[in-house]
PDB file of N, CA and C in Angstrom:
ATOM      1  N   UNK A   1      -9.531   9.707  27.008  1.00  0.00           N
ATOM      2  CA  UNK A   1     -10.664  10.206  26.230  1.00  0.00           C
ATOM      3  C   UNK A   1     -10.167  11.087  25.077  1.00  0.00           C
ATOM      4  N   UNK A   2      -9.327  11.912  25.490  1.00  0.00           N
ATOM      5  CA  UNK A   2      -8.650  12.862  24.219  1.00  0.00           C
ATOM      6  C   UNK A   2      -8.003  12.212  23.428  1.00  0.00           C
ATOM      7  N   UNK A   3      -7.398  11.203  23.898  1.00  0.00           N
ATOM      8  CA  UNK A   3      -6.279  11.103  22.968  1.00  0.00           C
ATOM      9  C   UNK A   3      -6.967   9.724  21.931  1.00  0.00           C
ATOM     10  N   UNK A   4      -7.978   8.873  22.591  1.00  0.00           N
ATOM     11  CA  UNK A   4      -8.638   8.349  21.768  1.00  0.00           C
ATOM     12  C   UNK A   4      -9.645   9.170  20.815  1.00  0.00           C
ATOM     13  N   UNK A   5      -9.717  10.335  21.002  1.00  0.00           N
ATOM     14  CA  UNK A   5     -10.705  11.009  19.960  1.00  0.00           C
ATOM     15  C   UNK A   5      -9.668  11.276  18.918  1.00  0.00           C
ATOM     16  N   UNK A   6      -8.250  11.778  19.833  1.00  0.00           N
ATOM     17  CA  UNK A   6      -7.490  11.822  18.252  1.00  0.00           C
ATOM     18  C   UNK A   6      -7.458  10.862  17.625  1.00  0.00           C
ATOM     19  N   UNK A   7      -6.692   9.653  18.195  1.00  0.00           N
ATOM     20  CA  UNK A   7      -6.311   8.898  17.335  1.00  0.00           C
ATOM     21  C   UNK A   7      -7.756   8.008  16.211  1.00  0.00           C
ATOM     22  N   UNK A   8      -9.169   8.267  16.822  1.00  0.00           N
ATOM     23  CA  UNK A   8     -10.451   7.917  16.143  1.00  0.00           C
ATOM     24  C   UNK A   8     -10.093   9.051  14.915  1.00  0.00           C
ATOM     25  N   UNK A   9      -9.977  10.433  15.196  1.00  0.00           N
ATOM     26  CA  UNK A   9      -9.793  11.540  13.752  1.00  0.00           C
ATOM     27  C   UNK A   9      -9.052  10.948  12.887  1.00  0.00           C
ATOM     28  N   UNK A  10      -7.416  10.800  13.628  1.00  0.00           N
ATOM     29  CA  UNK A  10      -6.754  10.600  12.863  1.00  0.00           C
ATOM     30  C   UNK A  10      -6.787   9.677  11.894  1.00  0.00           C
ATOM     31  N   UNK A  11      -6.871   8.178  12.154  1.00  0.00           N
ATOM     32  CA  UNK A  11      -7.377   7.078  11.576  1.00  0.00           C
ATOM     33  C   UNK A  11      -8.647   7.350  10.212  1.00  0.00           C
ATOM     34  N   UNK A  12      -9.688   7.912  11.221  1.00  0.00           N
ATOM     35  CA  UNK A  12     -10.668   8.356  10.127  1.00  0.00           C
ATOM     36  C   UNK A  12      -9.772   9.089   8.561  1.00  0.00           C
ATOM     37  N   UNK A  13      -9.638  10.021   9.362  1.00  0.00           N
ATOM     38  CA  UNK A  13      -9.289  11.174   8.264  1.00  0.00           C
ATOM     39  C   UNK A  13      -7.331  10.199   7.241  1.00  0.00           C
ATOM     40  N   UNK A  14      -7.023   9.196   7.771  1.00  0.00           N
ATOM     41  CA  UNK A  14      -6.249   8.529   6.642  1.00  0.00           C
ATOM     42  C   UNK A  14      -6.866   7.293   5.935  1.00  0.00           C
ATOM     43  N   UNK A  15      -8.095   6.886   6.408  1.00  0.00           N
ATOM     44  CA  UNK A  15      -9.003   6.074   5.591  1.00  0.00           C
ATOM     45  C   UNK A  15      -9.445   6.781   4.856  1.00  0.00           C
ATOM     46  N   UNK A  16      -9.872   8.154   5.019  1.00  0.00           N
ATOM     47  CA  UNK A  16     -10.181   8.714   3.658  1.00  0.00           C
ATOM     48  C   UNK A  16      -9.430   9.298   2.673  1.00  0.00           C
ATOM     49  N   UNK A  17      -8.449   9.568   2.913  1.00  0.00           N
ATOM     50  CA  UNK A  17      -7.394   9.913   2.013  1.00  0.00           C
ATOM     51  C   UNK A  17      -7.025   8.830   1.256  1.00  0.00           C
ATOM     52  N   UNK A  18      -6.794   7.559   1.988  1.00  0.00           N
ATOM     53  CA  UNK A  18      -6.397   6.226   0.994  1.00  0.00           C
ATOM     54  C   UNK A  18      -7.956   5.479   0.557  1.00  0.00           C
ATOM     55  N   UNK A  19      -8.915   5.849   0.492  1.00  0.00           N
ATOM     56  CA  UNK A  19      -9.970   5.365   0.087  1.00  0.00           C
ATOM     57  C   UNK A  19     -10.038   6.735  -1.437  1.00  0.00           C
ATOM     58  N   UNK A  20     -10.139   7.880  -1.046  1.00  0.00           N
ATOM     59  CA  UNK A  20      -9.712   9.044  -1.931  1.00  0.00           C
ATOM     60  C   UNK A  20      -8.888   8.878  -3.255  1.00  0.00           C
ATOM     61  N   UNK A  21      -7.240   8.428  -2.837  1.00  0.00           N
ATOM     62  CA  UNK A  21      -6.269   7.828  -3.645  1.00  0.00           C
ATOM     63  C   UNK A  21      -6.658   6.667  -4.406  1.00  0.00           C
ATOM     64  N   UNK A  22      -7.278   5.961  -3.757  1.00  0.00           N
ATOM     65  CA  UNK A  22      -7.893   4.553  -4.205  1.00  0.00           C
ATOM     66  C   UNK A  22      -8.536   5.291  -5.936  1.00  0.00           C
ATOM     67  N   UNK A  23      -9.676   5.782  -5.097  1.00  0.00           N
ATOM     68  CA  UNK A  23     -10.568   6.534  -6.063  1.00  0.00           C
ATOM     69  C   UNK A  23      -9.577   7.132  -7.243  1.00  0.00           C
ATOM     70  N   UNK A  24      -8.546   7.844  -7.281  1.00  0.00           N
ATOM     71  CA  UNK A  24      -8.071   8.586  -8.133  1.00  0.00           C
ATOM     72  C   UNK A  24      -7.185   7.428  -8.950  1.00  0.00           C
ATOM     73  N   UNK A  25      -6.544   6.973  -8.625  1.00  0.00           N
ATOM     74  CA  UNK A  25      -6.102   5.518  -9.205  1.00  0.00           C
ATOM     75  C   UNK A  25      -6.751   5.231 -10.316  1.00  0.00           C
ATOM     76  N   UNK A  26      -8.499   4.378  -9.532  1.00  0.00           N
ATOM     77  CA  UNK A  26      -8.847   3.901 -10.430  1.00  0.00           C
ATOM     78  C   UNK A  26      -9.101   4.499 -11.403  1.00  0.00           C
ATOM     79  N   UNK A  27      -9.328   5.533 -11.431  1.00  0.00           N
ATOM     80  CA  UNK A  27     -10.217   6.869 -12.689  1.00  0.00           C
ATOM     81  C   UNK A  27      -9.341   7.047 -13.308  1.00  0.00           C
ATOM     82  N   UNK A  28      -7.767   7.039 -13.069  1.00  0.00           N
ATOM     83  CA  UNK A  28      -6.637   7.316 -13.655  1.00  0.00           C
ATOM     84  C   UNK A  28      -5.937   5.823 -14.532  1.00  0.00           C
ATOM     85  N   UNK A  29      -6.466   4.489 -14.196  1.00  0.00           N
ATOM     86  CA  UNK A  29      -6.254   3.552 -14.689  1.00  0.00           C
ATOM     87  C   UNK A  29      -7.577   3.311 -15.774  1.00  0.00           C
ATOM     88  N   UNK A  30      -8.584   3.760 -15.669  1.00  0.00           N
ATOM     89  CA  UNK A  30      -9.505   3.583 -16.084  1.00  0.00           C
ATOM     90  C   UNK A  30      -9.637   3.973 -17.817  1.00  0.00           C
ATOM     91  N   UNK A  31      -8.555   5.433 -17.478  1.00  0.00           N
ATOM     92  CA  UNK A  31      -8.726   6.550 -18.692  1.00  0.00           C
ATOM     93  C   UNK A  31      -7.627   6.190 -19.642  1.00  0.00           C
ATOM     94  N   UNK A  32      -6.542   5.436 -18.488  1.00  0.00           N
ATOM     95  CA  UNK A  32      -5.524   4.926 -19.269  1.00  0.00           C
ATOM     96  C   UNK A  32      -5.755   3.741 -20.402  1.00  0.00           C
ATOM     97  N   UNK A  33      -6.438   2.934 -19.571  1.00  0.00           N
ATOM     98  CA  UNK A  33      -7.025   2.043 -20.439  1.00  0.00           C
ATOM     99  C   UNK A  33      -8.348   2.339 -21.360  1.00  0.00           C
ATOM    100  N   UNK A  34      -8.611   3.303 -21.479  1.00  0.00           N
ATOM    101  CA  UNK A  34      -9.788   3.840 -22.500  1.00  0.00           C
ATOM    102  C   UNK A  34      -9.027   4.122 -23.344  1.00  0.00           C
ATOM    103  N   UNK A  35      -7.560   5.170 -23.290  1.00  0.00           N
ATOM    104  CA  UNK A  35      -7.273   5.772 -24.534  1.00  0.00           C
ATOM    105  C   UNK A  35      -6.442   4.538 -25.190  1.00  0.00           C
ATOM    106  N   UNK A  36      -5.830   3.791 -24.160  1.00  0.00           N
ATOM    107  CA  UNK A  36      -5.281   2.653 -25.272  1.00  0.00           C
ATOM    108  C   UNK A  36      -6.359   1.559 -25.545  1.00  0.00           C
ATOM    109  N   UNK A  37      -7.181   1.807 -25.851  1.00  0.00           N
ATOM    110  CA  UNK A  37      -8.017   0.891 -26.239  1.00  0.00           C
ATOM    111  C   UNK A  37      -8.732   1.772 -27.680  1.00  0.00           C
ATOM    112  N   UNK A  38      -8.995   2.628 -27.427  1.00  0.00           N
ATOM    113  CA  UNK A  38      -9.582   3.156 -28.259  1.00  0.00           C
ATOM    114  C   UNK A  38      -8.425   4.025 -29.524  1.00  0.00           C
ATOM    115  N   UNK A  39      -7.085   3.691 -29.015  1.00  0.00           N
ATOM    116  CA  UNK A  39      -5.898   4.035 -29.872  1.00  0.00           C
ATOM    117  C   UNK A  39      -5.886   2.767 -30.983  1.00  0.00           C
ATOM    118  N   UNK A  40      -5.624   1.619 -30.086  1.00  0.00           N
ATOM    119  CA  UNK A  40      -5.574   0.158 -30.414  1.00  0.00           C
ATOM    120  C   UNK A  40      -6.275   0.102 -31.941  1.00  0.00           C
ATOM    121  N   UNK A  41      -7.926   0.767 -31.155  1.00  0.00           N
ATOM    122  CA  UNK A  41      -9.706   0.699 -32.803  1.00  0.00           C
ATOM    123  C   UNK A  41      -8.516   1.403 -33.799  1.00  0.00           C
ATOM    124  N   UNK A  42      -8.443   2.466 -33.274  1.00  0.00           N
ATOM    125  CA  UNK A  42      -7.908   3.126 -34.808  1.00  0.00           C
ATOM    126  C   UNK A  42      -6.994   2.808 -35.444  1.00  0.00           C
ATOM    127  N   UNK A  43      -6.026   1.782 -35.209  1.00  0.00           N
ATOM    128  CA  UNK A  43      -4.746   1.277 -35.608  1.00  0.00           C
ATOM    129  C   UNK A  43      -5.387  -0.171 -36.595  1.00  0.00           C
ATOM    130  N   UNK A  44      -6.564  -0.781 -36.384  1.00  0.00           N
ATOM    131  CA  UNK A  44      -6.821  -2.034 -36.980  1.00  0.00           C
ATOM    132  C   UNK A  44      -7.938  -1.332 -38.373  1.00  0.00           C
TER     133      UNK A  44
END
């Protein structure tokens, strides 16, 4: 019983960290590709 509650936390709590990371990624790929895109406008 205990040790399945840990390992239920544990599990939980690294799905959210890599669902988290996920998240920061994309926002971080996102911005990357905004400023070179919008570098790109000003160059033509």
């Amino acid at each position: 019983m205990y040790f399945n509650e840990l390992r239920y936390n544990f599990e939980s709590k690294s799905q959210l960290t890599f669902y988290l990371m996920k998240k920061k990624l994309l926002m971080y790929f996102n911005e990357l590709r905004y400023n070179f895109e919008s570098k790109s406008q000003h160059h033509c």
